[in-house]
C-alpha atoms as a PDB file:
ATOM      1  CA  UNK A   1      35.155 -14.103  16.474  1.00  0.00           C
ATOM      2  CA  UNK A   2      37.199 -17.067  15.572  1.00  0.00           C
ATOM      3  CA  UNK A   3      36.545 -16.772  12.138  1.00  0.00           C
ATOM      4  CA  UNK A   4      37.818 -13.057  11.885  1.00  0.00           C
ATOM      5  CA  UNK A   5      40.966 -14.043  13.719  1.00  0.00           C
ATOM      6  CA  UNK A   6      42.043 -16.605  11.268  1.00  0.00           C
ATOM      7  CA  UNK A   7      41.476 -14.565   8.076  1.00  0.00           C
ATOM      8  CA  UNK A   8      43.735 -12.021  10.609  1.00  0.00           C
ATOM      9  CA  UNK A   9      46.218 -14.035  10.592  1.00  0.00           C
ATOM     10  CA  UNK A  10      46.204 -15.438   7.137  1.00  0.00           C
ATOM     11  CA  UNK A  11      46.061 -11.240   6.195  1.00  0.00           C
ATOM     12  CA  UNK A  12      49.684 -11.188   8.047  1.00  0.00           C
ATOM     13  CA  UNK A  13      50.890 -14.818   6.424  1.00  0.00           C
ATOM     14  CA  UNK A  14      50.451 -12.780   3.230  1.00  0.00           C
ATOM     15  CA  UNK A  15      52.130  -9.886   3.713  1.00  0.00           C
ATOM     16  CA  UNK A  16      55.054 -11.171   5.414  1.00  0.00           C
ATOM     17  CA  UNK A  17      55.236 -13.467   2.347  1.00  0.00           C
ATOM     18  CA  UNK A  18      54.842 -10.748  -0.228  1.00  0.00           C
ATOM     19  CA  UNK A  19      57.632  -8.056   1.625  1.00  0.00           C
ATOM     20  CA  UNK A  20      60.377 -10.798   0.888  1.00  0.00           C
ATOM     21  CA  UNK A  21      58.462 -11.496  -2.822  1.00  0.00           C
ATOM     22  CA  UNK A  22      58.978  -7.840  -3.749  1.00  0.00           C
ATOM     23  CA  UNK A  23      62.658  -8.018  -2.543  1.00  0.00           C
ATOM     24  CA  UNK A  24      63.402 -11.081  -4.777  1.00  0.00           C
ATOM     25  CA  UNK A  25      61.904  -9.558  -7.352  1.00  0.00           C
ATOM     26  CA  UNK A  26      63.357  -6.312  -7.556  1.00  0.00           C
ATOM     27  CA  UNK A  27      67.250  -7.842  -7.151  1.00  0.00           C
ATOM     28  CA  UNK A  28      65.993 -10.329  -9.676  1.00  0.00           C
ATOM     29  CA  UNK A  29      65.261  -7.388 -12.039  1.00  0.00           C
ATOM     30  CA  UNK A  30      68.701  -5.081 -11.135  1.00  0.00           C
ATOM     31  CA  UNK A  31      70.161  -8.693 -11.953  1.00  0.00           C
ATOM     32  CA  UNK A  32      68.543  -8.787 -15.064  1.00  0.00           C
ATOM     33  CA  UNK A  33      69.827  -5.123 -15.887  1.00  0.00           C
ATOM     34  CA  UNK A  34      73.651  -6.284 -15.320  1.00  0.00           C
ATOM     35  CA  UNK A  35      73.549  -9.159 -17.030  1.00  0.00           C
ATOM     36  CA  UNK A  36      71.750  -7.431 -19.874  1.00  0.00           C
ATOM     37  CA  UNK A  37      74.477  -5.006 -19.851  1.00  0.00           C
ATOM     38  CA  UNK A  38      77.428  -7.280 -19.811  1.00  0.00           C
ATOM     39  CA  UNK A  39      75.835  -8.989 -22.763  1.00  0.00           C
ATOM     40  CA  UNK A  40      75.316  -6.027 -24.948  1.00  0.00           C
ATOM     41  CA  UNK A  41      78.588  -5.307 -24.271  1.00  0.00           C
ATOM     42  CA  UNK A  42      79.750  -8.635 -24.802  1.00  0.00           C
ATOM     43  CA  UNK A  43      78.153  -8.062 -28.026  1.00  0.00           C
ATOM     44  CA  UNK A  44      79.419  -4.815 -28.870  1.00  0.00           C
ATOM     45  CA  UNK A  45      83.442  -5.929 -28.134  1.00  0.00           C
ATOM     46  CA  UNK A  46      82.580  -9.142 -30.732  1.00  0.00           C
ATOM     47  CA  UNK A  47      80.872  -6.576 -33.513  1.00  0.00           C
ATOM     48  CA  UNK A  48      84.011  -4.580 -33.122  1.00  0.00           C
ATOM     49  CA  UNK A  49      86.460  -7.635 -33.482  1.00  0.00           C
ATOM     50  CA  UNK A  50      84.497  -8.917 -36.311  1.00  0.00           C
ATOM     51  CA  UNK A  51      84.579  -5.687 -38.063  1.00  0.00           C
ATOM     52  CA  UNK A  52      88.132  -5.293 -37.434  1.00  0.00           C
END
Protein backbone atom coordinates (compact mmCIF):
# COMPACT_ATOMS: atom_id res chain seq x y z
CA UNK A 1 0.00 0.00 0.00
CA UNK A 2 2.62 2.43 0.99
CA UNK A 3 4.59 1.84 -1.84
CA UNK A 4 1.71 2.62 -4.41
CA UNK A 5 0.98 5.82 -2.55
CA UNK A 6 4.36 7.29 -2.96
CA UNK A 7 4.81 6.54 -6.69
CA UNK A 8 1.00 8.39 -6.40
CA UNK A 9 2.29 11.11 -5.32
CA UNK A 10 5.52 11.37 -7.17
CA UNK A 11 2.85 10.71 -10.49
CA UNK A 12 1.24 14.24 -9.29
CA UNK A 13 4.93 15.95 -8.40
CA UNK A 14 5.37 15.33 -12.13
CA UNK A 15 2.63 16.61 -13.64
CA UNK A 16 2.23 19.63 -11.69
CA UNK A 17 5.89 20.19 -12.69
CA UNK A 18 5.41 19.51 -16.36
CA UNK A 19 1.85 21.88 -16.73
CA UNK A 20 4.11 24.98 -15.79
CA UNK A 21 7.17 23.26 -18.16
CA UNK A 22 4.85 23.33 -21.17
CA UNK A 23 3.81 26.97 -20.33
CA UNK A 24 7.48 28.16 -20.25
CA UNK A 25 8.07 26.54 -23.12
CA UNK A 26 5.50 27.57 -25.36
CA UNK A 27 5.98 31.61 -24.34
CA UNK A 28 9.62 30.75 -24.71
CA UNK A 29 8.89 29.71 -28.34
CA UNK A 30 6.13 32.80 -29.25
CA UNK A 31 9.27 34.73 -27.76
CA UNK A 32 11.46 33.22 -30.05
CA UNK A 33 8.97 34.04 -33.03
CA UNK A 34 9.07 37.97 -32.09
CA UNK A 35 12.38 38.28 -31.66
CA UNK A 36 13.00 36.35 -34.85
CA UNK A 37 10.79 38.74 -36.49
CA UNK A 38 12.18 41.96 -35.24
CA UNK A 39 15.52 40.67 -36.40
CA UNK A 40 14.63 39.83 -39.92
CA UNK A 41 13.27 42.97 -40.02
CA UNK A 42 16.05 44.56 -38.46
CA UNK A 43 17.78 42.99 -41.25
CA UNK A 44 15.64 43.84 -43.99
CA UNK A 45 15.57 47.96 -42.96
CA UNK A 46 19.78 47.58 -42.97
CA UNK A 47 19.71 45.63 -46.64
CA UNK A 48 17.54 48.48 -47.75
CA UNK A 49 19.85 51.31 -46.29
CA UNK A 50 22.83 49.60 -47.61
CA UNK A 51 21.39 49.31 -50.98
CA UNK A 52 20.28 52.76 -50.94
Amino acid sequence: MRKNDRRRGLRIVLWLLTLPMFFIASMAGSLLEVMGRMINEAVDVLDSAINE
